[in-house]
N, C-alpha and C. Protein backbone atom coordinates (compact mmCIF):
# COMPACT_ATOMS: atom_id res chain seq x y z
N UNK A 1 168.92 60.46 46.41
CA UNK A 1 169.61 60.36 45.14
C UNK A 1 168.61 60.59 44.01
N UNK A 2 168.69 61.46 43.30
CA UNK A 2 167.78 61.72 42.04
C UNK A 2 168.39 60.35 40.70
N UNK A 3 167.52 60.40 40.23
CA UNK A 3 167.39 59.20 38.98
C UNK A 3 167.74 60.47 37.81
N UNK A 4 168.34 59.35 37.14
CA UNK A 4 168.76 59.99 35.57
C UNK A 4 167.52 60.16 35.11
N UNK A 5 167.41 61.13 33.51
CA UNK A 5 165.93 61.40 33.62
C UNK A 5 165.71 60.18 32.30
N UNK A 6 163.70 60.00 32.67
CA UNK A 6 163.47 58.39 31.42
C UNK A 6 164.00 58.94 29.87
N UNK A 7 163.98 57.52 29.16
CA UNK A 7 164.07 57.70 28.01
C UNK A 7 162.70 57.79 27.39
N UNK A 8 162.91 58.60 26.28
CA UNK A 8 161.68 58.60 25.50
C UNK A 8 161.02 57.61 24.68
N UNK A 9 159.42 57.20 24.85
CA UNK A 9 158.80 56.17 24.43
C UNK A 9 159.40 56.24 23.06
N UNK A 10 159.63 54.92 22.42
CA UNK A 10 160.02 54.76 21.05
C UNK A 10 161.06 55.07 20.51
N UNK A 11 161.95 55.47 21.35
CA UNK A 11 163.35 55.85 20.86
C UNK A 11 164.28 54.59 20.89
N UNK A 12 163.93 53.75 21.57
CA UNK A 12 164.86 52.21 21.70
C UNK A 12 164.35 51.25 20.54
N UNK A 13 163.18 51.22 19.85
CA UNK A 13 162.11 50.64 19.16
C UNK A 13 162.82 50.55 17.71
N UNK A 14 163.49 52.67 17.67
CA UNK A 14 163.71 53.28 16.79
C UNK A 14 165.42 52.67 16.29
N UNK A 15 165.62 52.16 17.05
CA UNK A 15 167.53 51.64 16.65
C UNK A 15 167.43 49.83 16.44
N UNK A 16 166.32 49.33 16.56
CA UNK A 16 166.33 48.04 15.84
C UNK A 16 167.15 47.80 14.54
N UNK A 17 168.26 46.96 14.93
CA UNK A 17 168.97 46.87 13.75
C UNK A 17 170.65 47.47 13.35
N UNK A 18 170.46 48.14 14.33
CA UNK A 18 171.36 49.65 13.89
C UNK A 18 172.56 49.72 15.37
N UNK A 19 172.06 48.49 16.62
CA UNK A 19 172.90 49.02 17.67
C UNK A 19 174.12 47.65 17.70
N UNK A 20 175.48 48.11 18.30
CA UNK A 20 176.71 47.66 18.35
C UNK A 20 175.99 46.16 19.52
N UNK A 21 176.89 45.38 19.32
CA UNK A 21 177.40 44.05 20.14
C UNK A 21 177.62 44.96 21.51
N UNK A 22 177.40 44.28 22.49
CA UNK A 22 177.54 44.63 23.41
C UNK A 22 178.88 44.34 24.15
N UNK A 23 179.96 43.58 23.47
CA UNK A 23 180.99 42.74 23.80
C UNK A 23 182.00 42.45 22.67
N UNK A 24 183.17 42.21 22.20
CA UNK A 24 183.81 41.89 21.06
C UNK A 24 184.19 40.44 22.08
N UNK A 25 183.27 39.71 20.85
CA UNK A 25 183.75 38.33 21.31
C UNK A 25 183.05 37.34 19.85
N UNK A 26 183.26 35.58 20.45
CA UNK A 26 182.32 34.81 19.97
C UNK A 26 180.80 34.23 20.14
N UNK A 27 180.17 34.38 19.35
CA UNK A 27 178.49 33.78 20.22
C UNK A 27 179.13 32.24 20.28
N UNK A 28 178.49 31.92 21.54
CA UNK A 28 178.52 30.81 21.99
C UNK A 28 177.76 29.86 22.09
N UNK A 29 176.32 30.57 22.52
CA UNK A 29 175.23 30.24 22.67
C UNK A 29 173.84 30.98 21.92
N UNK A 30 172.90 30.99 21.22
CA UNK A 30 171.67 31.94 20.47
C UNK A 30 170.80 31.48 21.16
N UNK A 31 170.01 32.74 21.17
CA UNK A 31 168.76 32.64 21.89
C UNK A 31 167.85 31.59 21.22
N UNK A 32 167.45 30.75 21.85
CA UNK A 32 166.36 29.38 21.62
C UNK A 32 167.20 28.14 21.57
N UNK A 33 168.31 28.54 21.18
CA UNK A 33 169.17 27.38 21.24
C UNK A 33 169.04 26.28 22.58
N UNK A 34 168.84 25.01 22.56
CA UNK A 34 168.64 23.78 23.38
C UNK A 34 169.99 24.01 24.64
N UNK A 35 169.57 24.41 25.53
CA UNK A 35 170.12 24.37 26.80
C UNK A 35 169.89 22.91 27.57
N UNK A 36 170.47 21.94 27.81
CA UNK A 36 169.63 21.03 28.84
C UNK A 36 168.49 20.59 28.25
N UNK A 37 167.07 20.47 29.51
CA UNK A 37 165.53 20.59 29.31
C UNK A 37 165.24 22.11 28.71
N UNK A 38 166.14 22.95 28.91
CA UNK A 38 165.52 24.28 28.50
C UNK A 38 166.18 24.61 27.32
N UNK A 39 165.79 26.04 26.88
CA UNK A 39 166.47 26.81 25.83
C UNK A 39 166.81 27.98 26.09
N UNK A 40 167.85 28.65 25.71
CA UNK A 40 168.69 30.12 25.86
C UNK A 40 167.67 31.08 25.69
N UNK A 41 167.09 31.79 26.85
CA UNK A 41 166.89 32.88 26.48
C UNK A 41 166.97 34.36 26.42
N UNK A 42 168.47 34.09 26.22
CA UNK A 42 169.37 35.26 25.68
C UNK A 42 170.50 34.35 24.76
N UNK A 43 171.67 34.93 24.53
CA UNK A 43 173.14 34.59 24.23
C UNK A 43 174.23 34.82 25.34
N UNK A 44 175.17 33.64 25.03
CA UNK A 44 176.36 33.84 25.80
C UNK A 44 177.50 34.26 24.54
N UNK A 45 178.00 35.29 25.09
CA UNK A 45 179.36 35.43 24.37
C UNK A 45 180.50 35.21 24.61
N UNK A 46 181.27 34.69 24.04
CA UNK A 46 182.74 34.48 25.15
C UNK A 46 183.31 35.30 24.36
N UNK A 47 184.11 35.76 25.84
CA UNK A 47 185.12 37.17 25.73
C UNK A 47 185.90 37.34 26.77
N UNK A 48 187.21 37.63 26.66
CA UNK A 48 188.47 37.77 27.36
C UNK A 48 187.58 38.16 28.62
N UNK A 49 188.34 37.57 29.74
CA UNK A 49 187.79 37.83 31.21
C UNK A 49 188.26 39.56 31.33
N UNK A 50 187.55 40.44 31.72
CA UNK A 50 188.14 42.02 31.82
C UNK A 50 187.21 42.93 30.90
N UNK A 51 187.25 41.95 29.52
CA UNK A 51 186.92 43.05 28.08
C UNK A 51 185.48 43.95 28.47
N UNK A 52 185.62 45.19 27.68
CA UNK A 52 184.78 45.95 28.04
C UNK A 52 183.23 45.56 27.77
N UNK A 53 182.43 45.62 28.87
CA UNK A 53 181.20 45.61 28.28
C UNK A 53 179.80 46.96 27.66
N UNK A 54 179.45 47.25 27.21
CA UNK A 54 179.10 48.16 26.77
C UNK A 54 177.57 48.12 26.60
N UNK A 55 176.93 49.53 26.74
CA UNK A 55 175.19 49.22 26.78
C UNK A 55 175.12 49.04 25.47
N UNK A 56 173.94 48.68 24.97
CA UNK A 56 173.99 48.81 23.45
C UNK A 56 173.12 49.78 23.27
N UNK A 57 172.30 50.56 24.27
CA UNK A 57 171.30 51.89 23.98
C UNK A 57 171.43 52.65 25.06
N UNK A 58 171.08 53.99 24.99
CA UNK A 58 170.96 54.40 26.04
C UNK A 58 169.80 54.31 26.89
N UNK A 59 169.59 54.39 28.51
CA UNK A 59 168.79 54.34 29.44
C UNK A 59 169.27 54.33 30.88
N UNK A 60 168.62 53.85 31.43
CA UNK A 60 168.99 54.05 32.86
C UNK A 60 169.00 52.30 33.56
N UNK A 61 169.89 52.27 33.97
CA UNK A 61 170.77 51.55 35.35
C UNK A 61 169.73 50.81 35.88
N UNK A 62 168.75 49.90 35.75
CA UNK A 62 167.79 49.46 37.11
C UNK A 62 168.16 48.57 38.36
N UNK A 63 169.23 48.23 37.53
CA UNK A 63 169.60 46.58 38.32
C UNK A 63 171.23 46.55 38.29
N UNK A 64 172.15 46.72 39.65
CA UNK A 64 173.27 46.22 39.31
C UNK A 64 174.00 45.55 40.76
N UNK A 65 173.91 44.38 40.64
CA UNK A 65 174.66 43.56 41.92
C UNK A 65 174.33 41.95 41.30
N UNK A 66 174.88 40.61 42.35
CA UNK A 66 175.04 39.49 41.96
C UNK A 66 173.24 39.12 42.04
N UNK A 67 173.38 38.34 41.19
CA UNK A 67 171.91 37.33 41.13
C UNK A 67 172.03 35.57 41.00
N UNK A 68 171.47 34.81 41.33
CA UNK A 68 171.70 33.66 41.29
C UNK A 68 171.81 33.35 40.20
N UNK A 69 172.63 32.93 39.60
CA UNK A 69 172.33 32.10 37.75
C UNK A 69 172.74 33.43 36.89
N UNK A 70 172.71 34.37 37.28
CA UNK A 70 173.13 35.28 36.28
C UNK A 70 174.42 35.78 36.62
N UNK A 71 175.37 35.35 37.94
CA UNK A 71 176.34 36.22 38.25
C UNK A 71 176.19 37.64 38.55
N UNK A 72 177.11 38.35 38.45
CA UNK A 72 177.01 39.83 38.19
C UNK A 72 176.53 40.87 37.46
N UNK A 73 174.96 41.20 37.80
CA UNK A 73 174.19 41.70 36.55
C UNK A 73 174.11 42.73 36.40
N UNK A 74 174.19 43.44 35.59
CA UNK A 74 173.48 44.84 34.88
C UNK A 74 171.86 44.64 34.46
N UNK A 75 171.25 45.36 34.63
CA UNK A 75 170.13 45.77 33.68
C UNK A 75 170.07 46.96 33.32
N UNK A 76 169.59 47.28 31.86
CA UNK A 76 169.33 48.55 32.00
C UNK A 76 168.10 48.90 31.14
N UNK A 77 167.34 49.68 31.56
CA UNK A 77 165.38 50.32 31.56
C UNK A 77 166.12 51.29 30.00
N UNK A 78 165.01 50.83 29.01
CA UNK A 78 165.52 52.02 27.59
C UNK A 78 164.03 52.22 27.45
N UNK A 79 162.99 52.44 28.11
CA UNK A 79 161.62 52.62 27.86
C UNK A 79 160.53 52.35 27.39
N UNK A 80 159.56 52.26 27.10
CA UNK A 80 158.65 51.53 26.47
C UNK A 80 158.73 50.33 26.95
N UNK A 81 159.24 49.66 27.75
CA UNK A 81 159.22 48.89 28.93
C UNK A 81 160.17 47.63 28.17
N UNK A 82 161.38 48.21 27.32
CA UNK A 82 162.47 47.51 26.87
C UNK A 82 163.63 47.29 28.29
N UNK A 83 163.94 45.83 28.25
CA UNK A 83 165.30 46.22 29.22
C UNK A 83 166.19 45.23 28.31
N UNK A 84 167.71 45.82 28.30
CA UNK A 84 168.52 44.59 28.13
C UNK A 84 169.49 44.36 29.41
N UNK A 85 169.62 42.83 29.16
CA UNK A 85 170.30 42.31 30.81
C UNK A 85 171.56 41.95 30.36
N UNK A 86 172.95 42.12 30.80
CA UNK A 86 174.19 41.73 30.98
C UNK A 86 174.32 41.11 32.23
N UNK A 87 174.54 39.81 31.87
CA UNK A 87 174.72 38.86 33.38
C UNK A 87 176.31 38.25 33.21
N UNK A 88 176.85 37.54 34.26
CA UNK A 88 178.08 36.63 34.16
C UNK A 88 179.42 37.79 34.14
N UNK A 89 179.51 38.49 34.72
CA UNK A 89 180.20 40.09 34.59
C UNK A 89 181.04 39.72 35.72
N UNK A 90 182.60 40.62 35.23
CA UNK A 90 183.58 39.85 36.74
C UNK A 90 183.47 41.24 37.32
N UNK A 91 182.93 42.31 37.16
CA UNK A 91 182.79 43.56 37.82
C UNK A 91 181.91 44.46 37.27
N UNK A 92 180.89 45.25 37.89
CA UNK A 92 180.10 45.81 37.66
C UNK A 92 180.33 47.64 37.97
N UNK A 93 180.31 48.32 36.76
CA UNK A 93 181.23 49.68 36.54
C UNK A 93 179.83 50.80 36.65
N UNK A 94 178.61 50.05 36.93
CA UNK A 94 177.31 51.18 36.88
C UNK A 94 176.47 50.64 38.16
N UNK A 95 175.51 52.07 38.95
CA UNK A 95 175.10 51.66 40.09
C UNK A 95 173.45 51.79 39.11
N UNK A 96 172.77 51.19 40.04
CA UNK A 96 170.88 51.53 39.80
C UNK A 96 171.14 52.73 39.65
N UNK A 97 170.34 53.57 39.08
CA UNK A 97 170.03 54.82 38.91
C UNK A 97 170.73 55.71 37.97
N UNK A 98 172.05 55.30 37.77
CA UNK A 98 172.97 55.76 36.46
C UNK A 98 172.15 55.96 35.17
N UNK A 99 172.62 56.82 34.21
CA UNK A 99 172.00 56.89 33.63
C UNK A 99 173.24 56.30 32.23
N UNK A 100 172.97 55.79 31.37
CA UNK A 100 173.95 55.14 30.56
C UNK A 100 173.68 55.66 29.21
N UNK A 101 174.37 55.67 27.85
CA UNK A 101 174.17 56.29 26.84
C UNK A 101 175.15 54.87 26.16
N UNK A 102 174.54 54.83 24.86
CA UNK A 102 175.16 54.09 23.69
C UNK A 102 176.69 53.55 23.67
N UNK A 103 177.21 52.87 24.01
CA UNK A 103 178.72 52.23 23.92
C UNK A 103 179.59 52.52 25.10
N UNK A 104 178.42 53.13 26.21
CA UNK A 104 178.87 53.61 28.05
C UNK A 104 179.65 51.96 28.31
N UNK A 105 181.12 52.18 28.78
CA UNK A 105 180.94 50.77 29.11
C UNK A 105 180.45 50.49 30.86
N UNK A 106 179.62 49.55 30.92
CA UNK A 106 178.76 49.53 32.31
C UNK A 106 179.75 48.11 32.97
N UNK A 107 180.13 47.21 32.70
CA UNK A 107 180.95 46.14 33.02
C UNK A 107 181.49 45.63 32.32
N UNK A 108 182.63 44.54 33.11
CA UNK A 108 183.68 43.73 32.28
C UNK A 108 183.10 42.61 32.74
N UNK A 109 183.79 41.87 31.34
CA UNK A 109 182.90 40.47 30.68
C UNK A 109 184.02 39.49 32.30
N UNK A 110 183.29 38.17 32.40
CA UNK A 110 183.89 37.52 33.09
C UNK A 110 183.25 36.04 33.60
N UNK A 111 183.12 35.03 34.39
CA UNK A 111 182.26 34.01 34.74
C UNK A 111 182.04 33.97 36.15
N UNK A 112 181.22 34.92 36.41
CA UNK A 112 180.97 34.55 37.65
C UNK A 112 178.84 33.87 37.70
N UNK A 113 178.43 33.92 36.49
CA UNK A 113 177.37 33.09 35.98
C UNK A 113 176.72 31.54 36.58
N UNK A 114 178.34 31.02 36.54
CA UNK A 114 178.00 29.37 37.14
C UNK A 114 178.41 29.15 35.59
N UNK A 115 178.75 29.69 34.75
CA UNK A 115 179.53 29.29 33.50
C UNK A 115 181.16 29.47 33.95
N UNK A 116 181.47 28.02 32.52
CA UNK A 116 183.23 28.08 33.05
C UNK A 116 184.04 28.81 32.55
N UNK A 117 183.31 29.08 31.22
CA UNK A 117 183.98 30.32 30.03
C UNK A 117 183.24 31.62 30.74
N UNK A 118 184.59 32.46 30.12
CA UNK A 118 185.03 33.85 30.38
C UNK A 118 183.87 34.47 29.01
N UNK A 119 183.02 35.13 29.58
CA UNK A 119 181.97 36.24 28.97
C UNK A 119 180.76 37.38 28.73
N UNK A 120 180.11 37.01 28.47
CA UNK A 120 178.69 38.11 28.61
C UNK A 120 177.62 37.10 28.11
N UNK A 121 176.68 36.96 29.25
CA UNK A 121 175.04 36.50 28.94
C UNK A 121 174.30 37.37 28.41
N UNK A 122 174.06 38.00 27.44
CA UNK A 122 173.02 38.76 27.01
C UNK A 122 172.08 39.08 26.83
N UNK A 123 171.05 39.29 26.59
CA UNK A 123 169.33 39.33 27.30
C UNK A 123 168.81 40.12 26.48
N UNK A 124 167.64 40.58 25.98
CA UNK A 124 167.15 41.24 25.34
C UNK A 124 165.50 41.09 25.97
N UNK A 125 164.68 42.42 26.38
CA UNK A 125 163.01 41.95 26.95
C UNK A 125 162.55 42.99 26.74
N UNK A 126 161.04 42.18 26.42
CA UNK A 126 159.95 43.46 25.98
C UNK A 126 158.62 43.32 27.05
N UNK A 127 158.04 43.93 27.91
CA UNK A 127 157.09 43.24 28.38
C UNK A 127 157.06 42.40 29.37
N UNK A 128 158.90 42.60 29.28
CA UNK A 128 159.24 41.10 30.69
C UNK A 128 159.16 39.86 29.84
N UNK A 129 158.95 39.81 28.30
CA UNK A 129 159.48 38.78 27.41
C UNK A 129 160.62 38.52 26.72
N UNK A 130 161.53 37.36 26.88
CA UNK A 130 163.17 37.51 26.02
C UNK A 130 162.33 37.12 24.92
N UNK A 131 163.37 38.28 23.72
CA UNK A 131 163.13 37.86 22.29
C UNK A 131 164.33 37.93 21.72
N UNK A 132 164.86 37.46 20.79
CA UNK A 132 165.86 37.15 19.69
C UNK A 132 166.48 38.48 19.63
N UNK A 133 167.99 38.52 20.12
CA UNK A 133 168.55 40.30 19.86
C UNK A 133 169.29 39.95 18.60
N UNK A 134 168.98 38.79 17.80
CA UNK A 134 169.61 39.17 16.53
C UNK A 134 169.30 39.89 14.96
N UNK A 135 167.80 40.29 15.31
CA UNK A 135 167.70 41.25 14.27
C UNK A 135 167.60 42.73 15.05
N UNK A 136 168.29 42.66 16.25
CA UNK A 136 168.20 43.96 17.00
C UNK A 136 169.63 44.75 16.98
N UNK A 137 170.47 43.67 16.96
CA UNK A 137 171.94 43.94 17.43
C UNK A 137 173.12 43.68 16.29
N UNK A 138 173.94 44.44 15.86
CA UNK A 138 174.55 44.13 14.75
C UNK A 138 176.17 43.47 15.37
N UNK A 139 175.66 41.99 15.31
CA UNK A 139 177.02 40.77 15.82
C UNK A 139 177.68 40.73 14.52
């Protein structure tokens, strides 16, 4: 199976600010926000069990099947060693290697997370570090 081809360094860097919600819903949860002993590091959105989920950039597919704690995940590689993660998904609409473009929808929102609400965990990483997708993402 050939791979979609990479995205170009700095082109994901380049839409800070400027890219869609990944979900039409409510934030539920913000990143840092007091979880337990821990803190969020991503957002939960709640959103109709089904509703479309959507990349918010384009790139490629790295990751798509169940994970412990995340439910049904997406990842997807936008370069410069950006990924954003969609976890808690009641079906997953993209395989690894797909290649995805801006508002592709890749899954529907849902709880299969170990959450009781119907939505999207959202993720944002640089480096393999979560950082705040709210000056990234226009909610």
């Amino acid at each position: 199976m050939a791979l979609a081809p990479a995205v170009p360094d700095g082109a994901f860097a380049s839409l800070r600010g400027q890219m869609r919600a990944p979900v039409s819903g409510k934030i539920a949860a913000r990143f840092g926000a007091k979880r337990g002993q821990a803190k969020w590091k991503g957002m939960f959105i709640q959103a109709a069990e089904g509703a479309d989920v959507r990349a918010v950039a384009g790139g490629r597919v790295v990751f798509a099947n169940w994970m412990r704690g995340f439910g049904n995940l997406v990842i997807v590689d936008h370069g410069s060693q950006y990924l954003s993660i969609y976890g808690n998904n009641h079906a997953l609409l993209k395989h690894a290697g797909d290649a995805v473009k801006a508002g592709d929808t890749i899954a529907s929102a849902g709880s299969t997370g170990g959450n009781e609400e119907s939505g999207l965990y959202f993720e944002l990483r640089h480096l393999g570090r979560a950082f705040d997708p709210a000056s990234w993402i226009k909610f």
